[in-house]
C-alpha atoms as a PDB file:
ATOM      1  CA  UNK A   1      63.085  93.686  98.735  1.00  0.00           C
ATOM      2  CA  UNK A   2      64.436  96.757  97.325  1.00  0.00           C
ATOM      3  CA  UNK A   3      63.775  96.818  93.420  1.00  0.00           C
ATOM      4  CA  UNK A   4      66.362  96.725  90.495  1.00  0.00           C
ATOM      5  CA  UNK A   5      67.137  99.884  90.271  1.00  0.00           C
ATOM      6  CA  UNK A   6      67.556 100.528  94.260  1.00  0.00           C
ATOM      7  CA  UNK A   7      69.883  97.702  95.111  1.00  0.00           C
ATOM      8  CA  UNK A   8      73.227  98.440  96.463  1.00  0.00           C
ATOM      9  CA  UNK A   9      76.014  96.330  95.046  1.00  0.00           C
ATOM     10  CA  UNK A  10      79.294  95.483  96.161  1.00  0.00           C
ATOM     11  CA  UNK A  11      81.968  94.105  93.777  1.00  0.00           C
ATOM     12  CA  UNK A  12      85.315  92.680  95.076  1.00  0.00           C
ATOM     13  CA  UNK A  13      87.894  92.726  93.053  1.00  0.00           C
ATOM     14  CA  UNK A  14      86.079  95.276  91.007  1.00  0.00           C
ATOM     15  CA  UNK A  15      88.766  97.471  89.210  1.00  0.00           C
ATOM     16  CA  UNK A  16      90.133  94.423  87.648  1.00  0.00           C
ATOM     17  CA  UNK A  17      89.467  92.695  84.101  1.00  0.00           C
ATOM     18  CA  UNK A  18      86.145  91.347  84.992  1.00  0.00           C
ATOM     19  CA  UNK A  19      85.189  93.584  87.938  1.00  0.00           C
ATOM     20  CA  UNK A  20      85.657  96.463  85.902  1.00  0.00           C
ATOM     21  CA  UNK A  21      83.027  95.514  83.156  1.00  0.00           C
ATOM     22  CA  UNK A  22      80.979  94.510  86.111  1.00  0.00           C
ATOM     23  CA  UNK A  23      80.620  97.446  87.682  1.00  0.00           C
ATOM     24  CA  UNK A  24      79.979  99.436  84.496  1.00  0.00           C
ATOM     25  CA  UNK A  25      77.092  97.027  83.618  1.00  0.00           C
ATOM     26  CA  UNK A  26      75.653  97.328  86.738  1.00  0.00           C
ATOM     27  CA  UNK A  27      76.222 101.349  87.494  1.00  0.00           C
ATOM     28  CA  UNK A  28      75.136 102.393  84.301  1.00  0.00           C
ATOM     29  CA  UNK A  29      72.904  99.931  82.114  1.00  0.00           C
ATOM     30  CA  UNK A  30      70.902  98.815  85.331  1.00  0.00           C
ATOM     31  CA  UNK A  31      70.843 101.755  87.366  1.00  0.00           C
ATOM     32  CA  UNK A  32      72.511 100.329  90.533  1.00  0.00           C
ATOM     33  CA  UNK A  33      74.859 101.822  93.262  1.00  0.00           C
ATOM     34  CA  UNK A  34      77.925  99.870  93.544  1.00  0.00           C
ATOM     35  CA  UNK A  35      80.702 100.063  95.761  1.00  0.00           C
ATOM     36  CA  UNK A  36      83.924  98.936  94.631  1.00  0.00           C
ATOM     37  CA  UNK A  37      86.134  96.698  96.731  1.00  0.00           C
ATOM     38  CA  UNK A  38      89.850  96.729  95.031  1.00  0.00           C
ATOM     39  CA  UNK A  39      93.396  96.522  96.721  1.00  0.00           C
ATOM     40  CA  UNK A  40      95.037  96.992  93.259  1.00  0.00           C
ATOM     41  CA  UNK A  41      97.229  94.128  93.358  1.00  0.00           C
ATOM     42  CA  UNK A  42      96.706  93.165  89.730  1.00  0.00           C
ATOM     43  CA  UNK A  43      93.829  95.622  89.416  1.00  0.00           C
ATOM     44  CA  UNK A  44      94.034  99.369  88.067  1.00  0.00           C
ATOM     45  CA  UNK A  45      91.883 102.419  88.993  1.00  0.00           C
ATOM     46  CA  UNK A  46      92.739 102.848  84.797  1.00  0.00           C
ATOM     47  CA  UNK A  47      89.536  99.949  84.494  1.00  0.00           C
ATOM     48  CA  UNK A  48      87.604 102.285  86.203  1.00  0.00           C
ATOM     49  CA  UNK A  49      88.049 105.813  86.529  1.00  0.00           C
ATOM     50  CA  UNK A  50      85.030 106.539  83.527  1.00  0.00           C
ATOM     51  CA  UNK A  51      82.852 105.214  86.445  1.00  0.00           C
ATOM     52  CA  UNK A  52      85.040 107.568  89.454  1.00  0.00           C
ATOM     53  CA  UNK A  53      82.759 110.571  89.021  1.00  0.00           C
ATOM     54  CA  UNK A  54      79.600 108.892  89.377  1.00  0.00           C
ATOM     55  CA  UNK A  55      77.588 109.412  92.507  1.00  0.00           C
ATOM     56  CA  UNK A  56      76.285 106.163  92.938  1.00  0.00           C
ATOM     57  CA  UNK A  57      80.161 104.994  92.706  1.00  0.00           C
ATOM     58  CA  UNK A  58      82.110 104.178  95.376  1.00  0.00           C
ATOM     59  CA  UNK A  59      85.351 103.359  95.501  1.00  0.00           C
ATOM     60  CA  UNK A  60      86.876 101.462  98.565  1.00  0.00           C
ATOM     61  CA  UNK A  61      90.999 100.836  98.316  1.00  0.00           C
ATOM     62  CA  UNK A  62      91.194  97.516 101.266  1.00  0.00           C
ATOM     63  CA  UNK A  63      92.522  93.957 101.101  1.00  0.00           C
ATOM     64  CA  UNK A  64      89.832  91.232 101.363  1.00  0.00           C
ATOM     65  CA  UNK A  65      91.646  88.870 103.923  1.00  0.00           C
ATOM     66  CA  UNK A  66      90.606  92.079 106.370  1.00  0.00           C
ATOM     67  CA  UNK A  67      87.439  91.955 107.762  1.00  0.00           C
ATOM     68  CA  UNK A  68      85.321  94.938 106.428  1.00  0.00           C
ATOM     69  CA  UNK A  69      81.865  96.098 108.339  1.00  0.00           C
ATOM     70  CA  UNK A  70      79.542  97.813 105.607  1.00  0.00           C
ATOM     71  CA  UNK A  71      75.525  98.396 105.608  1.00  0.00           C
ATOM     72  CA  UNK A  72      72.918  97.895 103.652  1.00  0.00           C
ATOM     73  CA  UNK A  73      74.650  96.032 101.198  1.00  0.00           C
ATOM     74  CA  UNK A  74      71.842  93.622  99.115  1.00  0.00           C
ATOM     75  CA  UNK A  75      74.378  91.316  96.992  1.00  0.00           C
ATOM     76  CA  UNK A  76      78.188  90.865  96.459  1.00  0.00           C
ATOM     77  CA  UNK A  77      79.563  90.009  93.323  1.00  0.00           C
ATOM     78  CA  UNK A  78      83.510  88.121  95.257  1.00  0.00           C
ATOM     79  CA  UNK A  79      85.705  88.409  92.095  1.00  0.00           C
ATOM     80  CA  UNK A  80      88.815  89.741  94.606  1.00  0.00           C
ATOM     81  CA  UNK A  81      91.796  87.004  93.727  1.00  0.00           C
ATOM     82  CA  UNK A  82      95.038  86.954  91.506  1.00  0.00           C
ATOM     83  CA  UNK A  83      93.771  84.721  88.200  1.00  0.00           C
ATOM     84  CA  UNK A  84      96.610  84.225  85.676  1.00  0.00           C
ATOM     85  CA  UNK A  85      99.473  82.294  86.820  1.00  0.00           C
ATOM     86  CA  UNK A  86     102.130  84.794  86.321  1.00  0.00           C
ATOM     87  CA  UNK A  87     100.435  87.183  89.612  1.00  0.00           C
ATOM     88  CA  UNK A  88      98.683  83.805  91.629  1.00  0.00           C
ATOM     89  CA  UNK A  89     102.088  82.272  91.906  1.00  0.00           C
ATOM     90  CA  UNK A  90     104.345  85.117  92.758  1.00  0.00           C
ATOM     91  CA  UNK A  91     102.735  85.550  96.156  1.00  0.00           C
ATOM     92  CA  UNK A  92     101.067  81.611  96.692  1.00  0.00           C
ATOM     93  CA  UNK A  93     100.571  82.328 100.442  1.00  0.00           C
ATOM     94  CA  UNK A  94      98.963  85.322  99.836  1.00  0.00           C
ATOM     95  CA  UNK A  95      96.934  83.922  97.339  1.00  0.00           C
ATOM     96  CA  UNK A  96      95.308  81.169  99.244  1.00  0.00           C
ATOM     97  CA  UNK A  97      94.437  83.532 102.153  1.00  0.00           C
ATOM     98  CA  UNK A  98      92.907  85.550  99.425  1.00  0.00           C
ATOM     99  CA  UNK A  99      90.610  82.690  98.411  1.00  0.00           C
ATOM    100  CA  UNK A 100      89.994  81.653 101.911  1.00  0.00           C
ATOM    101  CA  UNK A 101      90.439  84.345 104.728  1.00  0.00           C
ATOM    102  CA  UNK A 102      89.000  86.778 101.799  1.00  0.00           C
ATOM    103  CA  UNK A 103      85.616  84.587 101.092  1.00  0.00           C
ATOM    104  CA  UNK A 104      85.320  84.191 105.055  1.00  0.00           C
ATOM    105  CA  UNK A 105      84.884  87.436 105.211  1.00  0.00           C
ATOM    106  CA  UNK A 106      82.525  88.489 102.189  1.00  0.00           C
ATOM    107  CA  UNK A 107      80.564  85.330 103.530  1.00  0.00           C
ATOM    108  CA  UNK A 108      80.474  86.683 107.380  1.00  0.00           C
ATOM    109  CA  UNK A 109      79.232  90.518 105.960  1.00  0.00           C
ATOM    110  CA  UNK A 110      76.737  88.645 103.921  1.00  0.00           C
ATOM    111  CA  UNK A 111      75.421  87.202 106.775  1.00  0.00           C
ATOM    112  CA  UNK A 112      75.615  90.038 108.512  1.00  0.00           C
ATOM    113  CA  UNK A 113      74.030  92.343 105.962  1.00  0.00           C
ATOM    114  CA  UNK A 114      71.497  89.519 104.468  1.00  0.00           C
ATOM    115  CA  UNK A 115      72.951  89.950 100.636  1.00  0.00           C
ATOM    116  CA  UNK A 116      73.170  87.558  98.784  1.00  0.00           C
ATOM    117  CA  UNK A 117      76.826  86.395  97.356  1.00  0.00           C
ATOM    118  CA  UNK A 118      78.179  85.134  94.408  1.00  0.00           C
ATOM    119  CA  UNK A 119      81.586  83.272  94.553  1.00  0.00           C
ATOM    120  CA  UNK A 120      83.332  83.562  91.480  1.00  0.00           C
ATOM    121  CA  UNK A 121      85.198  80.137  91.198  1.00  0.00           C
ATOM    122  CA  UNK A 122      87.128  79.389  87.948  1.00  0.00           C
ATOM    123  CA  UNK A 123      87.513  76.242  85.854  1.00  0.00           C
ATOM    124  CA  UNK A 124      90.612  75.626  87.456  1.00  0.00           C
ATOM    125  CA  UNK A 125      88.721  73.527  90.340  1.00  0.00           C
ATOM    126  CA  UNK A 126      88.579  70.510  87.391  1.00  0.00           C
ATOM    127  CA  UNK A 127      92.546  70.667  87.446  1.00  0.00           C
ATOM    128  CA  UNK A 128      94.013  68.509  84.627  1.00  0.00           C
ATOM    129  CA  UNK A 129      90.152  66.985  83.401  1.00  0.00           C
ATOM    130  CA  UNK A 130      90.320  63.152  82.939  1.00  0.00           C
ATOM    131  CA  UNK A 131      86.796  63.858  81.390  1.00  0.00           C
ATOM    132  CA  UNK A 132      85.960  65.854  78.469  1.00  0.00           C
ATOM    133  CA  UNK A 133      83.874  67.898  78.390  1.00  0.00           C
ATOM    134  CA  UNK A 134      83.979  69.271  82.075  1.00  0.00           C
ATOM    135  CA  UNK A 135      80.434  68.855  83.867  1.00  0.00           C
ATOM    136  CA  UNK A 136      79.847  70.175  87.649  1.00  0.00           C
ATOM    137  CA  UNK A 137      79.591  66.643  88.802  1.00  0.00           C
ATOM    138  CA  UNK A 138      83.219  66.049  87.765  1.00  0.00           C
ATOM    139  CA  UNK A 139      84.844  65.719  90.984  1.00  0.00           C
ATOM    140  CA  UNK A 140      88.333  66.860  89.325  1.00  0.00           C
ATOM    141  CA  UNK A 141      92.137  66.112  89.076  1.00  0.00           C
ATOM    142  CA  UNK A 142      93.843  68.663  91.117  1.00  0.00           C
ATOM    143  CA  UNK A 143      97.297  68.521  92.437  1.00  0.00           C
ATOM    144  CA  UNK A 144      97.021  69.641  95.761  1.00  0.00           C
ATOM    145  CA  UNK A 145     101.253  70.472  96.353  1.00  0.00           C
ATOM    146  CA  UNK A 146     101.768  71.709  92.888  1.00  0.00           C
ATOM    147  CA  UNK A 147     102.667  74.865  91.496  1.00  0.00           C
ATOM    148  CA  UNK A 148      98.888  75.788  90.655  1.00  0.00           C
ATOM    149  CA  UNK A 149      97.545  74.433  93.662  1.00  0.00           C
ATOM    150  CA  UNK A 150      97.381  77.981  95.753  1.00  0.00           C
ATOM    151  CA  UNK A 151      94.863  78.952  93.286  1.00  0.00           C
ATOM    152  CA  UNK A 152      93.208  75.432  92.330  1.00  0.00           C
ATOM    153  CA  UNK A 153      92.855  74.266  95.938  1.00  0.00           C
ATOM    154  CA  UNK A 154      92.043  77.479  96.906  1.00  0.00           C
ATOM    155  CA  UNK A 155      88.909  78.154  94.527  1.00  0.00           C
ATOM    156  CA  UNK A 156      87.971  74.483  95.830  1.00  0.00           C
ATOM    157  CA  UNK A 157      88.192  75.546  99.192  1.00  0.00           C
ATOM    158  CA  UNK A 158      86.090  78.729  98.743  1.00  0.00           C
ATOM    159  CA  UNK A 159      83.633  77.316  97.238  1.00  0.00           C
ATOM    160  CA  UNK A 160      83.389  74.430  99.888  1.00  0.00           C
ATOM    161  CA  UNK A 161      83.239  77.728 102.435  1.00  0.00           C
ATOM    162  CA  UNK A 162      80.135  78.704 100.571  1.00  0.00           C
ATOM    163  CA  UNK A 163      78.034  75.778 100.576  1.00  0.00           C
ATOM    164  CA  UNK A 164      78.569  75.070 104.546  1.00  0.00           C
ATOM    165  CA  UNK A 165      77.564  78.693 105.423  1.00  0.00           C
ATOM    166  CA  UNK A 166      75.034  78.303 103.363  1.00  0.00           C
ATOM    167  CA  UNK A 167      73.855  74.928 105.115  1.00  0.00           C
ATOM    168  CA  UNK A 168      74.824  75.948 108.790  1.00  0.00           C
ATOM    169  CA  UNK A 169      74.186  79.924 108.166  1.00  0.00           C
ATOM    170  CA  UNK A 170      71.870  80.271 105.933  1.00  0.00           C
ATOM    171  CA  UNK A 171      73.318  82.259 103.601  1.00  0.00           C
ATOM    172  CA  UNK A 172      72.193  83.132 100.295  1.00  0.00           C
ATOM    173  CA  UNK A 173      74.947  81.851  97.714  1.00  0.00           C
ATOM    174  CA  UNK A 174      75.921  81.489  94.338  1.00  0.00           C
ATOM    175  CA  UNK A 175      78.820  79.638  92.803  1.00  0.00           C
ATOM    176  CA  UNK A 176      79.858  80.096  89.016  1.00  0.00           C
ATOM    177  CA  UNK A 177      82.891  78.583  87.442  1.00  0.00           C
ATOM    178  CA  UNK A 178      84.271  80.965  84.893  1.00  0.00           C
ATOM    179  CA  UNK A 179      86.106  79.374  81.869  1.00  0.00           C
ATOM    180  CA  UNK A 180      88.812  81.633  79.853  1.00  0.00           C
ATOM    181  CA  UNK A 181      87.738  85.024  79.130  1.00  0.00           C
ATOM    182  CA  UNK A 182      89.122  87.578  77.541  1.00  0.00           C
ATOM    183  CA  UNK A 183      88.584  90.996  76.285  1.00  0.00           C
ATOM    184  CA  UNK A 184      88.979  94.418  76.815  1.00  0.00           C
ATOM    185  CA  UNK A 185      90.920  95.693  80.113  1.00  0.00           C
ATOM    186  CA  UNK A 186      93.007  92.184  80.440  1.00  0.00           C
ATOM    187  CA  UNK A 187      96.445  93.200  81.844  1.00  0.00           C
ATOM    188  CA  UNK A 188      99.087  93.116  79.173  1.00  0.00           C
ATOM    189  CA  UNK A 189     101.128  90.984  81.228  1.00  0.00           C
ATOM    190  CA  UNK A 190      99.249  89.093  82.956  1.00  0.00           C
ATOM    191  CA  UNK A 191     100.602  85.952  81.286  1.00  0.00           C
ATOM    192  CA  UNK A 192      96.907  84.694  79.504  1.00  0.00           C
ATOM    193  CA  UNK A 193      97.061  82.854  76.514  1.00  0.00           C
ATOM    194  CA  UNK A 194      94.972  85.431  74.770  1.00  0.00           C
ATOM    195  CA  UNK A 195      96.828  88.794  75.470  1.00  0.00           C
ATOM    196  CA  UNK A 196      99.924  87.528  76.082  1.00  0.00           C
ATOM    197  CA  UNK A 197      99.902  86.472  71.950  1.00  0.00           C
ATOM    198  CA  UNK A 198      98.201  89.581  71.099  1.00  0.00           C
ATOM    199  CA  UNK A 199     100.685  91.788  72.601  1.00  0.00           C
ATOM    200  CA  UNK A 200     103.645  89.505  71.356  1.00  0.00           C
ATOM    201  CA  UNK A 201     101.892  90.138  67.793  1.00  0.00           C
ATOM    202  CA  UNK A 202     101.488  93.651  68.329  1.00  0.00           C
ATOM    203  CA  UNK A 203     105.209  94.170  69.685  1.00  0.00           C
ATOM    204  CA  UNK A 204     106.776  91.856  66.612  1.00  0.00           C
ATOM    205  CA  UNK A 205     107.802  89.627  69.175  1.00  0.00           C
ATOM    206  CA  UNK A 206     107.716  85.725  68.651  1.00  0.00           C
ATOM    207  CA  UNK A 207     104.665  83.911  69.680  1.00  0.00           C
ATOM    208  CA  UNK A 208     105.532  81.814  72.634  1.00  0.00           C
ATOM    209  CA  UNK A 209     103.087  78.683  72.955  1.00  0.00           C
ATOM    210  CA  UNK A 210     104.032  76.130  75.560  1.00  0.00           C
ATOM    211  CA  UNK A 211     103.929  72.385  74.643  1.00  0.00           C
ATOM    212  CA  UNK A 212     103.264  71.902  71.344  1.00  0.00           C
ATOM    213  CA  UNK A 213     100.097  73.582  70.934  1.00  0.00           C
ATOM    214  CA  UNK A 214      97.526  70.953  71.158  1.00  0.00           C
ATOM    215  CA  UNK A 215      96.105  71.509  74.528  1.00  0.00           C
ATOM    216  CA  UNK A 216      92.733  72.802  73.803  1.00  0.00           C
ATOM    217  CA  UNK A 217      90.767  75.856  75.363  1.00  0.00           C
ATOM    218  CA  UNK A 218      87.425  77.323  75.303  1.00  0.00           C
ATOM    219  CA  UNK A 219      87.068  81.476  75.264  1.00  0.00           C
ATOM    220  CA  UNK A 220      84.459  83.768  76.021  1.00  0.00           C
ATOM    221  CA  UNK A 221      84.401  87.328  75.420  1.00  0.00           C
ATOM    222  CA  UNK A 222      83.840  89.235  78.640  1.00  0.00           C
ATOM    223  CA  UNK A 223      80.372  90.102  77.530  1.00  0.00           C
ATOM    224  CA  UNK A 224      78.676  86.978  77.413  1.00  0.00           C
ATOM    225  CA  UNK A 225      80.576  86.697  80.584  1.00  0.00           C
ATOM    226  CA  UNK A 226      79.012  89.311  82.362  1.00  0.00           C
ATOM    227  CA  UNK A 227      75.356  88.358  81.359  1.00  0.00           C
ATOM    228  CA  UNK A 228      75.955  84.793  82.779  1.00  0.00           C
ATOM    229  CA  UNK A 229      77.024  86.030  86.146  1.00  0.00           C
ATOM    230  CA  UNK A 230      74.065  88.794  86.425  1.00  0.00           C
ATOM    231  CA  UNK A 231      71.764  86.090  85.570  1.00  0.00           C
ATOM    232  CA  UNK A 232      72.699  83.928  87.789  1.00  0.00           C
ATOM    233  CA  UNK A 233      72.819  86.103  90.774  1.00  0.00           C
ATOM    234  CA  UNK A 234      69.237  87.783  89.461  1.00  0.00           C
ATOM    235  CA  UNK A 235      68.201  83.775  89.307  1.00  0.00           C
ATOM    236  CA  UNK A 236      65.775  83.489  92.187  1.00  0.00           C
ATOM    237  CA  UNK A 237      65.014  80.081  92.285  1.00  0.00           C
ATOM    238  CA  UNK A 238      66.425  77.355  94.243  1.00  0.00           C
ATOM    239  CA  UNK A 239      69.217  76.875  91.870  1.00  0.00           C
ATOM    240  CA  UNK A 240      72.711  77.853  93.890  1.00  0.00           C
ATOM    241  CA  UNK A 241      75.105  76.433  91.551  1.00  0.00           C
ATOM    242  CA  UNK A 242      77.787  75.365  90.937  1.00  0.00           C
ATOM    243  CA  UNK A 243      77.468  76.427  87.192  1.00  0.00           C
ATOM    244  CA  UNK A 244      79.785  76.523  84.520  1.00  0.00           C
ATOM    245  CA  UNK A 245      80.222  79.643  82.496  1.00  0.00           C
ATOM    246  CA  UNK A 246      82.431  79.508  79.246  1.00  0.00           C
ATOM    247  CA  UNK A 247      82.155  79.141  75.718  1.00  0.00           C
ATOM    248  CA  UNK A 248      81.410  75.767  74.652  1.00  0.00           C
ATOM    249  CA  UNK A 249      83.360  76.040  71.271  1.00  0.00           C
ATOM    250  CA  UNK A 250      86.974  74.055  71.792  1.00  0.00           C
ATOM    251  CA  UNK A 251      90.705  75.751  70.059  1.00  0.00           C
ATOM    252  CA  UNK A 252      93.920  74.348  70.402  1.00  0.00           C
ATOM    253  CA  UNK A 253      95.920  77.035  71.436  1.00  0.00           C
ATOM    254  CA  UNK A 254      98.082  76.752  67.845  1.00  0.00           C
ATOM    255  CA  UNK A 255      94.484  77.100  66.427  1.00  0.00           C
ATOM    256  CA  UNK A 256      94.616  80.788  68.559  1.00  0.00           C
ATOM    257  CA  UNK A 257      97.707  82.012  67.838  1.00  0.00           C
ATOM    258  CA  UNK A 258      97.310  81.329  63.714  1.00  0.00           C
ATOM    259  CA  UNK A 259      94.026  83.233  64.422  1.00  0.00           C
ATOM    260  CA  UNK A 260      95.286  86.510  66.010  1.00  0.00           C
ATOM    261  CA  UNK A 261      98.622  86.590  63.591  1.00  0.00           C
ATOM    262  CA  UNK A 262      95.381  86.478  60.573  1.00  0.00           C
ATOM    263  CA  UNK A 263      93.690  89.267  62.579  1.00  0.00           C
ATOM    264  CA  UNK A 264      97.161  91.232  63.106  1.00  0.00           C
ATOM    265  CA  UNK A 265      98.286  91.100  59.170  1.00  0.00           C
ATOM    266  CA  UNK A 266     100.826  93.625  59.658  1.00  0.00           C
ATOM    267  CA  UNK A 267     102.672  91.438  62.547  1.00  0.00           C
ATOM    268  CA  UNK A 268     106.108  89.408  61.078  1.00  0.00           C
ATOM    269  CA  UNK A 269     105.508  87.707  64.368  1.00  0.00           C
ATOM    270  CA  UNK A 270     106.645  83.638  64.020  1.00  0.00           C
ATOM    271  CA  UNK A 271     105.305  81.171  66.366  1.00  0.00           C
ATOM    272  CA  UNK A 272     107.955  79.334  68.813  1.00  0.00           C
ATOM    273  CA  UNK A 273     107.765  76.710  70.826  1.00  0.00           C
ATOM    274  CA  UNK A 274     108.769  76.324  74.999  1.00  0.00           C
ATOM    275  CA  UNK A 275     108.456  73.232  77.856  1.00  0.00           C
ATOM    276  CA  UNK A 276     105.080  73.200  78.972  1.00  0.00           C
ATOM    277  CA  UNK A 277     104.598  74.463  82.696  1.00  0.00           C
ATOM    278  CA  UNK A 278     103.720  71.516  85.176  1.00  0.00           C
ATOM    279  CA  UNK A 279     100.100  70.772  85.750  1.00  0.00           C
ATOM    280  CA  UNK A 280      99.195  72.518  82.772  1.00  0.00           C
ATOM    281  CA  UNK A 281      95.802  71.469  81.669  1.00  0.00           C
ATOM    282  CA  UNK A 282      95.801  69.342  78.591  1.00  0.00           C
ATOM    283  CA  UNK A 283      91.886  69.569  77.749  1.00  0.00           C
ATOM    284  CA  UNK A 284      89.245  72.791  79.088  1.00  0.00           C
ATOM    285  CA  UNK A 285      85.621  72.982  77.420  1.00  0.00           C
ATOM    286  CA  UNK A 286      82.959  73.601  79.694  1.00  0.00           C
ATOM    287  CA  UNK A 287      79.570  71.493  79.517  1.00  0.00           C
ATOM    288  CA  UNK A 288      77.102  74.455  79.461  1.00  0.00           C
ATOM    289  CA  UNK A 289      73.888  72.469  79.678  1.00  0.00           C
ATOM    290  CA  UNK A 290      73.483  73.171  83.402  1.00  0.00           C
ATOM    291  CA  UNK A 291      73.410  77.177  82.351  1.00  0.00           C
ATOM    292  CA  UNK A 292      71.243  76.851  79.396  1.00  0.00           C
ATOM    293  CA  UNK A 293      68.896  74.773  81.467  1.00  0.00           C
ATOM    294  CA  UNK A 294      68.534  76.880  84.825  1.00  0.00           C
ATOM    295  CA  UNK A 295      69.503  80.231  83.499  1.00  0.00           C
ATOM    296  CA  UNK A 296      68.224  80.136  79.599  1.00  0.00           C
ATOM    297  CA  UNK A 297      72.480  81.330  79.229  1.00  0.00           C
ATOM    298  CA  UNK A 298      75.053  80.844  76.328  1.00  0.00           C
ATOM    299  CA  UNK A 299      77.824  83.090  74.939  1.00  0.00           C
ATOM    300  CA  UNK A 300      76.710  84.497  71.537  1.00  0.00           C
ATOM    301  CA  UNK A 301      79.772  86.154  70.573  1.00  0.00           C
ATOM    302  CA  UNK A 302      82.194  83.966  68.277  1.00  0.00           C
ATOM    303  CA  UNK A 303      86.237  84.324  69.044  1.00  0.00           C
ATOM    304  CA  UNK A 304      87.140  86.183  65.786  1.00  0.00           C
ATOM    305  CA  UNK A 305      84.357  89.275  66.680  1.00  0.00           C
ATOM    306  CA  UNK A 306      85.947  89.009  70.537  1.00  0.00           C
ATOM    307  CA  UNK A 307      89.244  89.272  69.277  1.00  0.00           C
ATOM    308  CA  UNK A 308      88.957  91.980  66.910  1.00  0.00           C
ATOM    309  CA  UNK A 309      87.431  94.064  70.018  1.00  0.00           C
ATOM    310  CA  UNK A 310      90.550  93.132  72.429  1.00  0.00           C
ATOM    311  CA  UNK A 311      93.198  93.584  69.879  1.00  0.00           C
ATOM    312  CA  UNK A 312      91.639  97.231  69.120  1.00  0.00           C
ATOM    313  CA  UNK A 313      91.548  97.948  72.880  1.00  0.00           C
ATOM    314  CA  UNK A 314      95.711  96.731  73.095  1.00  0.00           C
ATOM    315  CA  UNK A 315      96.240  98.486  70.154  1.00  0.00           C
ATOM    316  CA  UNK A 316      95.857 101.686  72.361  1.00  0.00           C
ATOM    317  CA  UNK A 317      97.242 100.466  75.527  1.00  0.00           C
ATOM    318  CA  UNK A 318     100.664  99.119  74.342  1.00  0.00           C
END
């Protein structure tokens, strides 16, 4: 097995908000060579082009749901799929052949190539939670003709994808479930909770919260993020997942929104009020014992330190 510093990484998705900080962790802090897998539908070369001159950089511009024959490849980080409503649901076709053509074929050059992969699946799979907090044996509550289901079902499908190749293939997998994250390189309209107030704030616009503001949410700052998903595609035991990662720590999303206009004193912003969406999750807080357990994981950094660091970095972008 190659060591750490000779491994050849491939990242889909990998010149959007979480890709991006991927692939800088792993190009420069571990000394890797990553290739880049990106069609920029909701991605930007901007989240990347510090890493563009870099020899052990490579950039590839293709769509996932086409097959893709590479060498040599020893793991692959799948992050390739619209996450925010707003870009899932203006293409909802597209997006489920994105979670499921797209992981059949990162799964089928993984077997080819003998990497190992690491399906990034998304709290979403837990739908609207009738239990609080959300463990990996919670089967879920997911509306399977609904508005969110091309990216709910979806994610459940891929991850279903993953643990039969890796029963009838062989294949070396990892599944994570990734709670809300934010931080720096979020799209400013990618309709999140987090930068969507932010940039309201920033613009003097009113803060929009849907419902009345007492569904809950739990956020993690891309950092603790990004150690999470290294460890747990470093973690060479037995342990294949699924695991949650997310901060543990629960806000209503009034509680955010009174919390960025503190952090933006300058903003006359108000808060207003709007029909919640359909399906909208009531309840999200991960149960992060599973991590802490197999991969000695949890976020360190509190939401007021994040948000000082993501409101700085839309300060510049807006």
């Amino acid at each position: 097995m190659p060591t750490l510093r000779e491994k050849t990484i491939l990242v889909t998705g990998g010149a959007g908000f979480i890709g991006s900080h991927l692939c800088q962790e792993l190009l420069r802090e571990r000394g890797n060579k990553v290739i880049c897998l990106d069609n920029f539908f909701t991605g930007s070369k901007d989240n990347i082009k510090d890493l563009l001159e870099n020899p052990d950089f490579k950039l590839i511009e293709h769509d996932v749901t086409k097959p893709i024959s590479l060498e040599n490849i020893d793991q692959i980080y799948h992050l390739a799929c619209p996450a925010s409503p707003v870009h899932y649901q203006h293409n909802p076709i597209e997006t489920v052949r994105t979670n499921v053509i797209g992981t059949l074929n990162m799964l089928d050059l993984a077997k080819k190539t003998g990497a190992r992969i690491l399906q990034a699946s998304t709290s979403e799979i837990y739908g609207d939670p009738l239990e609080h907090p959300q463990s990996e044996s919670y089967l879920g509550n997911v509306n399977p003709v609904g508005i969110r289901a091309c990216y709910d079902e979806g994610k459940r499908c891929a991850e279903t994808l993953c643990a039969d190749y890796r029963r009838q293939r062989k294949v070396d997998i990892r599944i994570v479930r990734i709670f809300n994250t934010y931080g720096p390189n979020m799209h400013p309209n990618d309709g999140r909770v987090v930068s969507n107030f932010i940039v309201q704030a920033l613009k003097q616009e009113p803060i929009t919260i849907y419902g009345d503001g007492s569904q809950t949410r739990a956020f993690q700052y891309i950092d603790d993020l990004i150690g999470g998903l290294i460890k747990m595609m470093e973690n060479n035991s037995r342990f294949w997942g699924p695991v949650n990662l997310g901060n543990p720590k629960e806000f209503t999303v009034k509680e955010l929104a009174e919390k960025i206009l503190e952090l933006i004193p300058e903003s006359k912003s108000n808060i207003i009020y709007r029909d919640l969406p359909s399906d909208d999750p009531k309840k999200r807080k991960p149960d992060i014992s599973l991590a802490k357990e197999k991969l000695d994981w949890e976020p360190k950094i509190s939401l007021e330190d994040g948000l000082v660091k993501t409101i700085e970095y839309f300060k510049k972008v807006i």
